[in-house]
PDB file of N, CA and C in Angstrom:
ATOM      1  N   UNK A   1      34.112  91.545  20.793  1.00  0.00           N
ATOM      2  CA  UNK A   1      35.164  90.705  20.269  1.00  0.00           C
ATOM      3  C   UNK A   1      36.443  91.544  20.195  1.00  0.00           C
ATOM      4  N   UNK A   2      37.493  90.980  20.843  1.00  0.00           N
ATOM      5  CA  UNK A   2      38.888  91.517  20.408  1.00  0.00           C
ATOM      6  C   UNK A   2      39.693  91.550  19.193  1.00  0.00           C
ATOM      7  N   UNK A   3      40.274  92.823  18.923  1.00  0.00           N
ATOM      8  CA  UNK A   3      40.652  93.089  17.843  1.00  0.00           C
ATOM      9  C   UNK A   3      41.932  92.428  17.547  1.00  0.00           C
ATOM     10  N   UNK A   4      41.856  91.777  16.412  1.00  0.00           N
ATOM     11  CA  UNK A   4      43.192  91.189  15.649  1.00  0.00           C
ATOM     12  C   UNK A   4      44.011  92.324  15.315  1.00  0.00           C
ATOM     13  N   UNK A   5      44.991  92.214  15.878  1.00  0.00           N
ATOM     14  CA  UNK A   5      46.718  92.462  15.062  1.00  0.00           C
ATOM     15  C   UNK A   5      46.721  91.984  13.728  1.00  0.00           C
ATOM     16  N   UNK A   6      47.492  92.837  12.912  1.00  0.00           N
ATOM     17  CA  UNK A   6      47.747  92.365  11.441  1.00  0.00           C
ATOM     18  C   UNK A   6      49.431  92.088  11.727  1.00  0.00           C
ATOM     19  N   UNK A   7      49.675  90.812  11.255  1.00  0.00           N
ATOM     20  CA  UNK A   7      50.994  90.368  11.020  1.00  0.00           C
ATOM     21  C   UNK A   7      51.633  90.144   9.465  1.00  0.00           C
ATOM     22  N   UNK A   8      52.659  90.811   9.095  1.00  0.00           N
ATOM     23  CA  UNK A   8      52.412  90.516   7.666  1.00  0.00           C
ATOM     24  C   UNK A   8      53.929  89.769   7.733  1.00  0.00           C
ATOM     25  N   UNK A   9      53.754  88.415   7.000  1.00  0.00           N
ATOM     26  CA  UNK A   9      54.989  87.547   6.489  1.00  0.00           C
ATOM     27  C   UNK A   9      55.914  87.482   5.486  1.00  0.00           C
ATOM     28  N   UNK A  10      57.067  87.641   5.474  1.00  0.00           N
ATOM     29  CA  UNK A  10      57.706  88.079   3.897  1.00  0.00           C
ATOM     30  C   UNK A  10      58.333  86.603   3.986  1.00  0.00           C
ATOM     31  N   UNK A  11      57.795  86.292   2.628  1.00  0.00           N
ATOM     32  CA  UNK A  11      58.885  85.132   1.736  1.00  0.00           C
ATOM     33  C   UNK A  11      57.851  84.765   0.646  1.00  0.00           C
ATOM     34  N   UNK A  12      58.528  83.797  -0.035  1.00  0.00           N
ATOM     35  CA  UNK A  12      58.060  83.048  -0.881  1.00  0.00           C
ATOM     36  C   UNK A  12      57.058  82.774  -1.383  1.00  0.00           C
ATOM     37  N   UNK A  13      56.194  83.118  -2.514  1.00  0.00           N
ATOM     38  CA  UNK A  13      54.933  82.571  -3.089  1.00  0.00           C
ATOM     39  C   UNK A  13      54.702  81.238  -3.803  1.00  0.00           C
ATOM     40  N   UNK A  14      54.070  80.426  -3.155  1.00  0.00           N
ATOM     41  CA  UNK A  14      54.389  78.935  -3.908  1.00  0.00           C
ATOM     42  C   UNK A  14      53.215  78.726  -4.640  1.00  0.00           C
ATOM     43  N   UNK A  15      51.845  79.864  -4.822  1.00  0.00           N
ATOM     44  CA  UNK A  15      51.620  79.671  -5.941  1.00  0.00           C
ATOM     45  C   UNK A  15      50.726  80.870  -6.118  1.00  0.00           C
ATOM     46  N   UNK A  16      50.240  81.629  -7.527  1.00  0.00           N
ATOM     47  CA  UNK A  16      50.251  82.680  -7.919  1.00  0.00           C
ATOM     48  C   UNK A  16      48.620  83.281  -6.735  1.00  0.00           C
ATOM     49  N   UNK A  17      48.455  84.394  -6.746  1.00  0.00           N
ATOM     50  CA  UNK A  17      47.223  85.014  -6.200  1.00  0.00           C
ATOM     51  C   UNK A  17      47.782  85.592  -5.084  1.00  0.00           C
ATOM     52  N   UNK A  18      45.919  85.792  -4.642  1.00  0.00           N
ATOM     53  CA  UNK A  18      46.291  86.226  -3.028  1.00  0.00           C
ATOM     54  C   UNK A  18      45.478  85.438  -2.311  1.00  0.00           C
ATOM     55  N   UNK A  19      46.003  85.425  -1.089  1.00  0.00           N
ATOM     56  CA  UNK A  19      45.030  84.185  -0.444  1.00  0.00           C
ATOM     57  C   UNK A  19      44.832  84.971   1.295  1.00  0.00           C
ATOM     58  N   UNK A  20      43.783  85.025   2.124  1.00  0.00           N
ATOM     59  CA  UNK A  20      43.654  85.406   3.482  1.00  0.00           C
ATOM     60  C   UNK A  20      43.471  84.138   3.936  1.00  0.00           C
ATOM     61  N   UNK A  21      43.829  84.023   5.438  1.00  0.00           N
ATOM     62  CA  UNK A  21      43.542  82.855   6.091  1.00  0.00           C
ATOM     63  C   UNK A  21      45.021  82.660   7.026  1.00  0.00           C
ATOM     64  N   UNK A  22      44.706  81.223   7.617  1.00  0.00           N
ATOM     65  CA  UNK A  22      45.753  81.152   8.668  1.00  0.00           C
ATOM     66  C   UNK A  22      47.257  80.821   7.606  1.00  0.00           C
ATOM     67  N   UNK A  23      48.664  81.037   8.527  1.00  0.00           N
ATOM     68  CA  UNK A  23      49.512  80.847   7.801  1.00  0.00           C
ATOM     69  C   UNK A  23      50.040  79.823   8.571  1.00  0.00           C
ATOM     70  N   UNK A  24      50.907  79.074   8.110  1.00  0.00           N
ATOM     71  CA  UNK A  24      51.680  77.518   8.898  1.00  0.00           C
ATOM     72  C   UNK A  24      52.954  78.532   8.269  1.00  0.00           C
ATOM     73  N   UNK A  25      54.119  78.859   9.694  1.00  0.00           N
ATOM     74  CA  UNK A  25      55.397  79.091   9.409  1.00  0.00           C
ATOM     75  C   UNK A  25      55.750  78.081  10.561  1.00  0.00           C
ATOM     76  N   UNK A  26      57.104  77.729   9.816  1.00  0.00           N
ATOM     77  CA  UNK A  26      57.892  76.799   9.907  1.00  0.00           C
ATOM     78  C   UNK A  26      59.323  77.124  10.119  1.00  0.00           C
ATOM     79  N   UNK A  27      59.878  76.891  11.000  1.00  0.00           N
ATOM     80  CA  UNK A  27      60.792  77.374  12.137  1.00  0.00           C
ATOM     81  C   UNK A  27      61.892  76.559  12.146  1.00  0.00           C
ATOM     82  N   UNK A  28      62.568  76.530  10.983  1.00  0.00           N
ATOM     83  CA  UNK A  28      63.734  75.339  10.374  1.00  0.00           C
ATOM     84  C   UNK A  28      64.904  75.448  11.819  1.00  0.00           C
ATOM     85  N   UNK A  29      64.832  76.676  12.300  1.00  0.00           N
ATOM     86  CA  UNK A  29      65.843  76.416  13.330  1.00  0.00           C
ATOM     87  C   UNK A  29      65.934  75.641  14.383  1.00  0.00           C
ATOM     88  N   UNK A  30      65.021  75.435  14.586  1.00  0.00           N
ATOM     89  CA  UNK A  30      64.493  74.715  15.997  1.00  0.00           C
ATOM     90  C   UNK A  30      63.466  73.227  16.048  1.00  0.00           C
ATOM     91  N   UNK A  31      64.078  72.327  14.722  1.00  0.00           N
ATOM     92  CA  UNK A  31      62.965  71.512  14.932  1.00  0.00           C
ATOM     93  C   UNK A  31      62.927  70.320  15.873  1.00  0.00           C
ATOM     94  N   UNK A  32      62.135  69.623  16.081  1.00  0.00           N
ATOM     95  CA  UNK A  32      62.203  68.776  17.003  1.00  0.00           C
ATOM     96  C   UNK A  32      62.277  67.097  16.335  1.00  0.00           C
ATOM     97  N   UNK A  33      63.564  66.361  17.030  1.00  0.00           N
ATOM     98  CA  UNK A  33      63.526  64.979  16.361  1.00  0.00           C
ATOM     99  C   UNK A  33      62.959  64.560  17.892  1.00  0.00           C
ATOM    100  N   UNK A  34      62.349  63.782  17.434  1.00  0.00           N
ATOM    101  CA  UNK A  34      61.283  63.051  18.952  1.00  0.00           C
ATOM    102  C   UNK A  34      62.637  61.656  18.997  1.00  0.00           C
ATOM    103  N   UNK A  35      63.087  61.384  20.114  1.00  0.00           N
ATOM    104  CA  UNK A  35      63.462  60.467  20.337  1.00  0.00           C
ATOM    105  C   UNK A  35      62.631  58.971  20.915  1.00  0.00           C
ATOM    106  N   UNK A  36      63.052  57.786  20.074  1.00  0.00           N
ATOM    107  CA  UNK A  36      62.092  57.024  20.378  1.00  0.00           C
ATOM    108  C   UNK A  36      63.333  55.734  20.744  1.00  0.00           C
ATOM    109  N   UNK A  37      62.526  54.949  21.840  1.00  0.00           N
ATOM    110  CA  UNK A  37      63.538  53.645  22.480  1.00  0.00           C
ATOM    111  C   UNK A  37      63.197  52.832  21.261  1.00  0.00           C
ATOM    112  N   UNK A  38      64.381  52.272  20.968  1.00  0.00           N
ATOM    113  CA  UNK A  38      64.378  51.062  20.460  1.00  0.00           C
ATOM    114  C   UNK A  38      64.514  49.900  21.335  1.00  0.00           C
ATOM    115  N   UNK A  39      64.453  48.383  20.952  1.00  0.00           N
ATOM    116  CA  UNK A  39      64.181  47.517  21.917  1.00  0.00           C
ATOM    117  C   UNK A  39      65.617  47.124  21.246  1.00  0.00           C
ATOM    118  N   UNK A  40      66.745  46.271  22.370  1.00  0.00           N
ATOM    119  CA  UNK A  40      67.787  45.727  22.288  1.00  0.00           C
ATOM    120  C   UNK A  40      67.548  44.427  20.819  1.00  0.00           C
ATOM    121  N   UNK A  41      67.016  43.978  20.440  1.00  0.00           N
ATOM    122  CA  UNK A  41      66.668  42.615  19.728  1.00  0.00           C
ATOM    123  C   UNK A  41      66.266  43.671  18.553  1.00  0.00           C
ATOM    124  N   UNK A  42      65.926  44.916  18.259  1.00  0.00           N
ATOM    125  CA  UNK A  42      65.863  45.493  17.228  1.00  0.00           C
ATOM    126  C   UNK A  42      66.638  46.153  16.671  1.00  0.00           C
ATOM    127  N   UNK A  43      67.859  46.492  17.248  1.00  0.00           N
ATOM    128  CA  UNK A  43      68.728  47.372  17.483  1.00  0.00           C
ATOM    129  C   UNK A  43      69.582  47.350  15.854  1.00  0.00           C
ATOM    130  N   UNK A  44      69.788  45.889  15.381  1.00  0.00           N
ATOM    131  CA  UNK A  44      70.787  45.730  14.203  1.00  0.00           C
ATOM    132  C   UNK A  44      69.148  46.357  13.518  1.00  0.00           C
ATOM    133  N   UNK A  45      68.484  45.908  12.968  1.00  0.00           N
ATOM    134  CA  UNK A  45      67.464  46.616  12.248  1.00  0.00           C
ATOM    135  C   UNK A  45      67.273  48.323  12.016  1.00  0.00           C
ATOM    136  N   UNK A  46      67.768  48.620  12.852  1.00  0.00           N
ATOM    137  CA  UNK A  46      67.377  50.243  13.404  1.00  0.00           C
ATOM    138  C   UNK A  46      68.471  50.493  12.525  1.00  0.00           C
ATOM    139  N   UNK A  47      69.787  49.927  12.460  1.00  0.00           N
ATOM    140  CA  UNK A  47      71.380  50.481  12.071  1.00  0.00           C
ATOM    141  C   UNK A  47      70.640  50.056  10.913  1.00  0.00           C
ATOM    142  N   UNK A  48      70.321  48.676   9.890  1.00  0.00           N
ATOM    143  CA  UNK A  48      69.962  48.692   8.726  1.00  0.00           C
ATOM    144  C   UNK A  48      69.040  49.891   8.004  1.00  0.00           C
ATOM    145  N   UNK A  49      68.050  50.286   8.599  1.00  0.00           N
ATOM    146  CA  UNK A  49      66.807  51.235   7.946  1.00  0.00           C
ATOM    147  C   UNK A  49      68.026  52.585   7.997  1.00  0.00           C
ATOM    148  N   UNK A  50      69.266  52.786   8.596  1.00  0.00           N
ATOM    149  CA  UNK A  50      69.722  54.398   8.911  1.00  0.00           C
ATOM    150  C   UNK A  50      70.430  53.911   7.174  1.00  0.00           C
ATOM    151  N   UNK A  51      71.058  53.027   7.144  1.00  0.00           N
ATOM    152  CA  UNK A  51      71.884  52.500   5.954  1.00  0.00           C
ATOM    153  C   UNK A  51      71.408  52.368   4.627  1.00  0.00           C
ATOM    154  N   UNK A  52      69.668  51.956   4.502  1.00  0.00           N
ATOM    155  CA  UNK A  52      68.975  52.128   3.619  1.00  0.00           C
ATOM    156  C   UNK A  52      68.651  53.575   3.310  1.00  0.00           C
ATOM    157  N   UNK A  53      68.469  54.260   4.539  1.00  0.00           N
ATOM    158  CA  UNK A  53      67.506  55.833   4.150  1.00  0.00           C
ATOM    159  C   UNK A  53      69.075  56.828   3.203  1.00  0.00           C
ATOM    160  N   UNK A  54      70.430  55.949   4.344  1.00  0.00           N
ATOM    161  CA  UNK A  54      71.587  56.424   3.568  1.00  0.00           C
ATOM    162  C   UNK A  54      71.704  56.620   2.123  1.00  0.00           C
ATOM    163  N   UNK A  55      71.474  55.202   1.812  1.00  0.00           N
ATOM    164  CA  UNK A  55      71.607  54.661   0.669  1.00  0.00           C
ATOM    165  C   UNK A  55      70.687  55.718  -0.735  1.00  0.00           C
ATOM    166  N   UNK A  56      69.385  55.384  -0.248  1.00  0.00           N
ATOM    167  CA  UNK A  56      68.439  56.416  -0.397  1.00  0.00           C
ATOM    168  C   UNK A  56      68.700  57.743  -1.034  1.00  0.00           C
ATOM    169  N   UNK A  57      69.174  58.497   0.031  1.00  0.00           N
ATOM    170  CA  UNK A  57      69.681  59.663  -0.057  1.00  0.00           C
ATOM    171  C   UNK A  57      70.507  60.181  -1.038  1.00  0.00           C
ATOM    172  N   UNK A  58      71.815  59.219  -0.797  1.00  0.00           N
ATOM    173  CA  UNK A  58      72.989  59.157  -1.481  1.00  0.00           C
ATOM    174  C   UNK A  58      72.554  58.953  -3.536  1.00  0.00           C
ATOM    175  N   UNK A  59      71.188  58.320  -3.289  1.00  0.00           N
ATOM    176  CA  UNK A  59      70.528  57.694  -5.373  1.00  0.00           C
ATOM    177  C   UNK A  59      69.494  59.426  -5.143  1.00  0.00           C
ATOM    178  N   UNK A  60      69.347  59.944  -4.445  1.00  0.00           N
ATOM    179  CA  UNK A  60      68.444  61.380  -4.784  1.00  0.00           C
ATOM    180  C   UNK A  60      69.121  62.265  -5.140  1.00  0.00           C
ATOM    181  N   UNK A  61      70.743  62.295  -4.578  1.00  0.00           N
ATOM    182  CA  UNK A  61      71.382  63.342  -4.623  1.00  0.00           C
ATOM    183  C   UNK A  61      72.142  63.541  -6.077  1.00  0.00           C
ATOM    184  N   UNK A  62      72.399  61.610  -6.446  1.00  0.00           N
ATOM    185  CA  UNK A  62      73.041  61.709  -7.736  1.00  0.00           C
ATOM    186  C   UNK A  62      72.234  62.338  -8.511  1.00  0.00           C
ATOM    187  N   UNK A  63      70.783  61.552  -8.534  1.00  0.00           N
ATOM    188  CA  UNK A  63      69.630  62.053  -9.620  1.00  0.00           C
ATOM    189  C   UNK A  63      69.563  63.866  -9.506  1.00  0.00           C
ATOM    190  N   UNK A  64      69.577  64.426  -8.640  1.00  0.00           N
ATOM    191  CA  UNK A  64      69.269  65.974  -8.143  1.00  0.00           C
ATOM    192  C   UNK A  64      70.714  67.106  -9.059  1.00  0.00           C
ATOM    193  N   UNK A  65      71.814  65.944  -8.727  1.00  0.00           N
ATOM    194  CA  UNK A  65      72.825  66.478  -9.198  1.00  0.00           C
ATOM    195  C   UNK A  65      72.971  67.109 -11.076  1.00  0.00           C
ATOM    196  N   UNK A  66      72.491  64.956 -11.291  1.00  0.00           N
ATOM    197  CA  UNK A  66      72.721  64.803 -12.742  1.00  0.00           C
ATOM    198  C   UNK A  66      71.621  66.310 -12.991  1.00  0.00           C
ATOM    199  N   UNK A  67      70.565  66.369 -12.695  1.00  0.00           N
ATOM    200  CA  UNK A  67      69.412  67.084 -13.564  1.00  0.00           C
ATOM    201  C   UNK A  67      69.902  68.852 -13.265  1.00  0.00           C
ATOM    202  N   UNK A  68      71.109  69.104 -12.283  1.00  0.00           N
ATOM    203  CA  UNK A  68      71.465  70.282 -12.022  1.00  0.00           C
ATOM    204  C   UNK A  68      72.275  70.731 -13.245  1.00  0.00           C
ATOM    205  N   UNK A  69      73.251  69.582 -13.131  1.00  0.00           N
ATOM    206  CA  UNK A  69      74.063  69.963 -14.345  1.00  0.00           C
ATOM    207  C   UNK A  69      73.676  70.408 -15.603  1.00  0.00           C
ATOM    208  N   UNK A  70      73.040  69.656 -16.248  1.00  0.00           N
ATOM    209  CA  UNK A  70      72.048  70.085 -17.285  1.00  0.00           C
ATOM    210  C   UNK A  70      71.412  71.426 -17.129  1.00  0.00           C
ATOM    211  N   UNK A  71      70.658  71.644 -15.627  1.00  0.00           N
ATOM    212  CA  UNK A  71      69.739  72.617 -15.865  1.00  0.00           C
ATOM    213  C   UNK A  71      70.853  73.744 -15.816  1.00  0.00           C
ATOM    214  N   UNK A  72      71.725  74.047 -14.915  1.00  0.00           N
ATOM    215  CA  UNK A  72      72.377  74.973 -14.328  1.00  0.00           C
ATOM    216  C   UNK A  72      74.051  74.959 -14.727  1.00  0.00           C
ATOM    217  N   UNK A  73      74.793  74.008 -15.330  1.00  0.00           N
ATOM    218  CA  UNK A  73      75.902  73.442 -15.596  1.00  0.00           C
ATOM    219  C   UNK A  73      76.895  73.094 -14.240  1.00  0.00           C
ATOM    220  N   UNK A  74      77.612  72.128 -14.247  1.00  0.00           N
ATOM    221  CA  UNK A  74      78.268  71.489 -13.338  1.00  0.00           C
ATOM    222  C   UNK A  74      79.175  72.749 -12.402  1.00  0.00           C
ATOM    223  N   UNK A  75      79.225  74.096 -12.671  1.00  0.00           N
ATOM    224  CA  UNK A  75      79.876  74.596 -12.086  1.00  0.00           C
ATOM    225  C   UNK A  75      79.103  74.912 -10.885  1.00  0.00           C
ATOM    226  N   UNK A  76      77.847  74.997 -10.632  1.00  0.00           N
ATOM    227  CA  UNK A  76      76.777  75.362  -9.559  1.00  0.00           C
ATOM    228  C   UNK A  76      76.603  73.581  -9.196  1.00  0.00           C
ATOM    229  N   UNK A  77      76.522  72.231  -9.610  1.00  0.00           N
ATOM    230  CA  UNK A  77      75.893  71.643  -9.207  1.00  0.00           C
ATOM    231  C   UNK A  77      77.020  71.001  -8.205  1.00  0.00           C
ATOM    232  N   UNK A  78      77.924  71.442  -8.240  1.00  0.00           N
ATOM    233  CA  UNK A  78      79.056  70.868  -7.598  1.00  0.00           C
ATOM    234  C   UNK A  78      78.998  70.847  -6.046  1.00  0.00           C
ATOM    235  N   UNK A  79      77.661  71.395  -5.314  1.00  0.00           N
ATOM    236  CA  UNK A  79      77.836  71.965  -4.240  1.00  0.00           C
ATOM    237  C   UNK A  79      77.282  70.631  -3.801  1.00  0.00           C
ATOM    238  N   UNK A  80      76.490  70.068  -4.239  1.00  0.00           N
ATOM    239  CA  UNK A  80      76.074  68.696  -3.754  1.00  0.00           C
ATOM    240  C   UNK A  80      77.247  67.575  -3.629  1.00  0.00           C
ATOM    241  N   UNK A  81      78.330  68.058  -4.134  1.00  0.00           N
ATOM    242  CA  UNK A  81      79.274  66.525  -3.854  1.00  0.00           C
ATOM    243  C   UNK A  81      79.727  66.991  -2.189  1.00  0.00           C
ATOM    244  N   UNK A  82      79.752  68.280  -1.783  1.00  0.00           N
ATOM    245  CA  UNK A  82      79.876  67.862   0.038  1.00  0.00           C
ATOM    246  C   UNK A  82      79.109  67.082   0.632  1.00  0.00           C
ATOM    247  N   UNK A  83      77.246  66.626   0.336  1.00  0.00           N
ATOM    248  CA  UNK A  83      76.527  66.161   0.697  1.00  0.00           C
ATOM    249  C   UNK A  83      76.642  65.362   0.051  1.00  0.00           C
ATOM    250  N   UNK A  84      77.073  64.585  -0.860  1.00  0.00           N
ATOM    251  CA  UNK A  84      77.349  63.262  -0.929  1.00  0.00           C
ATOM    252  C   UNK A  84      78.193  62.462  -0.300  1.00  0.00           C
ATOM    253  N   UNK A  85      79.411  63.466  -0.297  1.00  0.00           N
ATOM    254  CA  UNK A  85      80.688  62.799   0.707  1.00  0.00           C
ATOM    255  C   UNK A  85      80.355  62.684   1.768  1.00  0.00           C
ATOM    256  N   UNK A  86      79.352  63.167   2.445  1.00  0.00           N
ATOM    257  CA  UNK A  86      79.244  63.365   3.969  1.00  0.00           C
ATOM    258  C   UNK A  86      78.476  61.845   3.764  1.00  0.00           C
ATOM    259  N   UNK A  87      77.375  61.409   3.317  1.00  0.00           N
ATOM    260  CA  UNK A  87      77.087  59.913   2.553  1.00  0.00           C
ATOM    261  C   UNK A  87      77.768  58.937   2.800  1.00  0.00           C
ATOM    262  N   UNK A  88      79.655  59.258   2.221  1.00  0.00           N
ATOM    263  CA  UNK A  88      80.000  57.786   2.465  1.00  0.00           C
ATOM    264  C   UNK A  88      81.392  58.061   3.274  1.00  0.00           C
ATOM    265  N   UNK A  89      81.196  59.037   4.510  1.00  0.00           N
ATOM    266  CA  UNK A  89      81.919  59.317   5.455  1.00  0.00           C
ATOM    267  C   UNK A  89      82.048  57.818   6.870  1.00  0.00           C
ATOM    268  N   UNK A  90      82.580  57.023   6.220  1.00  0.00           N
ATOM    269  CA  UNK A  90      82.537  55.893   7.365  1.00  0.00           C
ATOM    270  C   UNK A  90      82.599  56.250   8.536  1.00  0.00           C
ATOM    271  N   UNK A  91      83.086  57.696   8.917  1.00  0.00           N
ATOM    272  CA  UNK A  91      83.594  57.504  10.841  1.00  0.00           C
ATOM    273  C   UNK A  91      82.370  58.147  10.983  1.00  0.00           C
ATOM    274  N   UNK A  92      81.601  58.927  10.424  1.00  0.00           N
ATOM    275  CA  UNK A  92      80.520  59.492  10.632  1.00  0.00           C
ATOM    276  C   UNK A  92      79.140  58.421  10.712  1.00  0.00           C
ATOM    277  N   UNK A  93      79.071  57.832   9.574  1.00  0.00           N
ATOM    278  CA  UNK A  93      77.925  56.784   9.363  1.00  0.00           C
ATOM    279  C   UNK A  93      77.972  55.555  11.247  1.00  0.00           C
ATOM    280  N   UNK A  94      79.285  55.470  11.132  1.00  0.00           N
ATOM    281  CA  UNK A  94      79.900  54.803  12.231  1.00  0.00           C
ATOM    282  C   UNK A  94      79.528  55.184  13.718  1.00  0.00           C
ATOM    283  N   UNK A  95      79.653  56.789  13.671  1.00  0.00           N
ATOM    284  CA  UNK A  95      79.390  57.127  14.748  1.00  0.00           C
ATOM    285  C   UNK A  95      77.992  57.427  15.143  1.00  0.00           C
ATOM    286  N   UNK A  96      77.065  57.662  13.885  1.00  0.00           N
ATOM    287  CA  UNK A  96      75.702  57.652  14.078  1.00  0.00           C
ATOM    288  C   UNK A  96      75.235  55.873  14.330  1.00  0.00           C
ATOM    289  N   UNK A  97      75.617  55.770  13.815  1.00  0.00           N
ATOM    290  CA  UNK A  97      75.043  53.547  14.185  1.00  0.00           C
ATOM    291  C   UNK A  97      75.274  53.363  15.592  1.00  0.00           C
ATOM    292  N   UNK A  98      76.856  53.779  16.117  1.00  0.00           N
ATOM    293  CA  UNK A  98      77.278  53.538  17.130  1.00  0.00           C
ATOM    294  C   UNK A  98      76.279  54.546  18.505  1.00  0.00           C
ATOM    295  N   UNK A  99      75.492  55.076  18.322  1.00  0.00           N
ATOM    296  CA  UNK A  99      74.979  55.721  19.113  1.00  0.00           C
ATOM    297  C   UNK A  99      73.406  55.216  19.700  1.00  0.00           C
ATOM    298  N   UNK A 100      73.256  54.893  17.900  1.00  0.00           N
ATOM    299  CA  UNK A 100      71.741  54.029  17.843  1.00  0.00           C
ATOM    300  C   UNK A 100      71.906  52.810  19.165  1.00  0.00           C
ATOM    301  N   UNK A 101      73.411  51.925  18.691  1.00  0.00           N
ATOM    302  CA  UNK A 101      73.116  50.948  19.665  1.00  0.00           C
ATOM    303  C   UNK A 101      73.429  51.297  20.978  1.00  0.00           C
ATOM    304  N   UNK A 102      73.875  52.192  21.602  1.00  0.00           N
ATOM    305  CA  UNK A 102      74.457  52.544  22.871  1.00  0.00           C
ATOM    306  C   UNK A 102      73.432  53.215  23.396  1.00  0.00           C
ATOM    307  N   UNK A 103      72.871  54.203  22.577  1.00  0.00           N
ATOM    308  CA  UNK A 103      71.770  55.171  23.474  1.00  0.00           C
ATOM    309  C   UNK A 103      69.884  53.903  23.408  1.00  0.00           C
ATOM    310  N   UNK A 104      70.113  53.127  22.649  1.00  0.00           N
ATOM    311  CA  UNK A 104      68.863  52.364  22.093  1.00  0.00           C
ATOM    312  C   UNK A 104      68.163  53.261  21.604  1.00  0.00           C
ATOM    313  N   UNK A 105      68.224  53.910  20.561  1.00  0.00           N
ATOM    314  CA  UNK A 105      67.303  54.965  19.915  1.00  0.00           C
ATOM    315  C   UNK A 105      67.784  55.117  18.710  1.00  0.00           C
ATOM    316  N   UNK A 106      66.410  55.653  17.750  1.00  0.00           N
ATOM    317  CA  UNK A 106      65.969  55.678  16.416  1.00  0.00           C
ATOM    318  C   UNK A 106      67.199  56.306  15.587  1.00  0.00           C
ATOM    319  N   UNK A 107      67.046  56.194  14.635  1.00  0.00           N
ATOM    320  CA  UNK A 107      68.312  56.642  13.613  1.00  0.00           C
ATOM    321  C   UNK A 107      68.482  57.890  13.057  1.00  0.00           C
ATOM    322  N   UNK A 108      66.685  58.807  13.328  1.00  0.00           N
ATOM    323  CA  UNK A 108      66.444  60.152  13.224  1.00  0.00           C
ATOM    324  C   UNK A 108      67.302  60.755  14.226  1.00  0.00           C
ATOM    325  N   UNK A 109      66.836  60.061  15.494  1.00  0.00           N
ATOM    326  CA  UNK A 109      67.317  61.154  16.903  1.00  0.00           C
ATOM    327  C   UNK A 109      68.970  61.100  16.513  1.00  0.00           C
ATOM    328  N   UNK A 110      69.376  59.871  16.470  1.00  0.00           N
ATOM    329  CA  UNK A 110      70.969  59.583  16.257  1.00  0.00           C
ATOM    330  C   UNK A 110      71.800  60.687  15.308  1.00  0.00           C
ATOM    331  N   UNK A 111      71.005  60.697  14.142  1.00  0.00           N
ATOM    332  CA  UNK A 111      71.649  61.655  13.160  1.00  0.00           C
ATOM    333  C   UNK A 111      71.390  62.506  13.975  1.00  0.00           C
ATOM    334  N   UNK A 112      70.339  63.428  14.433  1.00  0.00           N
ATOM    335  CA  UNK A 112      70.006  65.181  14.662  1.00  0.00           C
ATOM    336  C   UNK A 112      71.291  65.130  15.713  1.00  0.00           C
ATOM    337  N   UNK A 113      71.931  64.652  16.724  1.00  0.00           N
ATOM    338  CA  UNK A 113      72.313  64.717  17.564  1.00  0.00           C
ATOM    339  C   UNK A 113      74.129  64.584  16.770  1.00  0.00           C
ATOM    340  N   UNK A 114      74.243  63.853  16.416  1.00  0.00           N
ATOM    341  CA  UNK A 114      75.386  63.923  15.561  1.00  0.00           C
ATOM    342  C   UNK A 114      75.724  64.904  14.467  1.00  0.00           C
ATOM    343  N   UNK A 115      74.551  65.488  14.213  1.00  0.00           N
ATOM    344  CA  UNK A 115      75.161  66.428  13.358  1.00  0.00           C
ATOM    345  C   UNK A 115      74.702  67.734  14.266  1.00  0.00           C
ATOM    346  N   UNK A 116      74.109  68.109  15.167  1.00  0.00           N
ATOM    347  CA  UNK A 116      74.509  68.872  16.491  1.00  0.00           C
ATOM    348  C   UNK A 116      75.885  69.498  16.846  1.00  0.00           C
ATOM    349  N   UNK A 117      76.685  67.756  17.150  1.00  0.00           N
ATOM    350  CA  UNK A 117      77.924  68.154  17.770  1.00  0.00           C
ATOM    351  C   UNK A 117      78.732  68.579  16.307  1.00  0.00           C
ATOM    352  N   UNK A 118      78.758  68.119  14.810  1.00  0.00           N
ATOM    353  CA  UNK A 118      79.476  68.363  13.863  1.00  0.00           C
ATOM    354  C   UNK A 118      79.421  69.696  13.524  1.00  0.00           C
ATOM    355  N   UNK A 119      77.831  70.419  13.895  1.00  0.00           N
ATOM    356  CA  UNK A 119      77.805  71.804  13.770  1.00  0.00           C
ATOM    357  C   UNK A 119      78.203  72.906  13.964  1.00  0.00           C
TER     358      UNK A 119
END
C-alpha cells in the first residue's frame, strides 16, 4: 500500500477537540453557479423569485444588523448598510432581471455574472 502524505490545514475550529478523517475545503474563490435555461413563458416568474430572494435578503440583513448593534455597537455594524444599498440599487436589480430575460437563465447565474463584471 502507498504511503499517505500528511497535509496539515490552518483555520478555524467549529467545534472543540480533535478529530482525524477526511477534510471538505471549500474554495470560496472559484465557485461554480450552474447555469440553467429558463423557458420563455417562465421568464416573468424567474425575475419574481430574484425579487423575493431580494426581498429576503434585504429582512436578514436588517435583522443581522439590528442584533450587531447591540452585540458590537452601531459603529462596526455599519458595514452592512453597503449590502443593503446594493439591495435597493434599481440599475443593478434592473440589470440582473434584464439579463434573466435576454440570456433565458436562472437568477443565480444572472447575479454571479453581474456581480463578475461589478468586481
Amino acid at each position: 500500500m502507498p504511503a499517505r502524505s500528511e497535509v496539515v490545514f490552518l483555520g478555524n475550529g467549529v467545534s472543540p477537540g480533535i478529530v482525524f478523517g477526511q477534510a471538505l475545503k471549500i474554495d470560496r474563490q472559484h465557485r461554480v453557479i450552474l447555469r440553467t435555461s429558463i423557458p420563455e413563458k417562465e421568464l416573468e416568474d424567474e425575475v419574481r423569485r430574484l425579487r423575493r430572494a431580494i426581498d429576503a435578503s434585504r429582512e436578514q440583513l436588517r435583522v443581522l444588523k439590528k442584533r450587531l448593534e447591540k452585540e458590537i455597537g452601531p459603529e462596526h455594524a455599519y458595514i452592512l448598510d453597503a449590502h443593503m444599498l446594493m439591495l435597493e440599487d434599481r440599475a443593478l436589480i434592473s440589470e440582473i432581471a434584464g439579463l434573466i430575460r435576454r440570456e433565458r437563465a436562472n437568477a443565480e447565474w444572472a447575479v454571479s455574472r453581474v456581480a463578475e463584471r461589478i468586481h
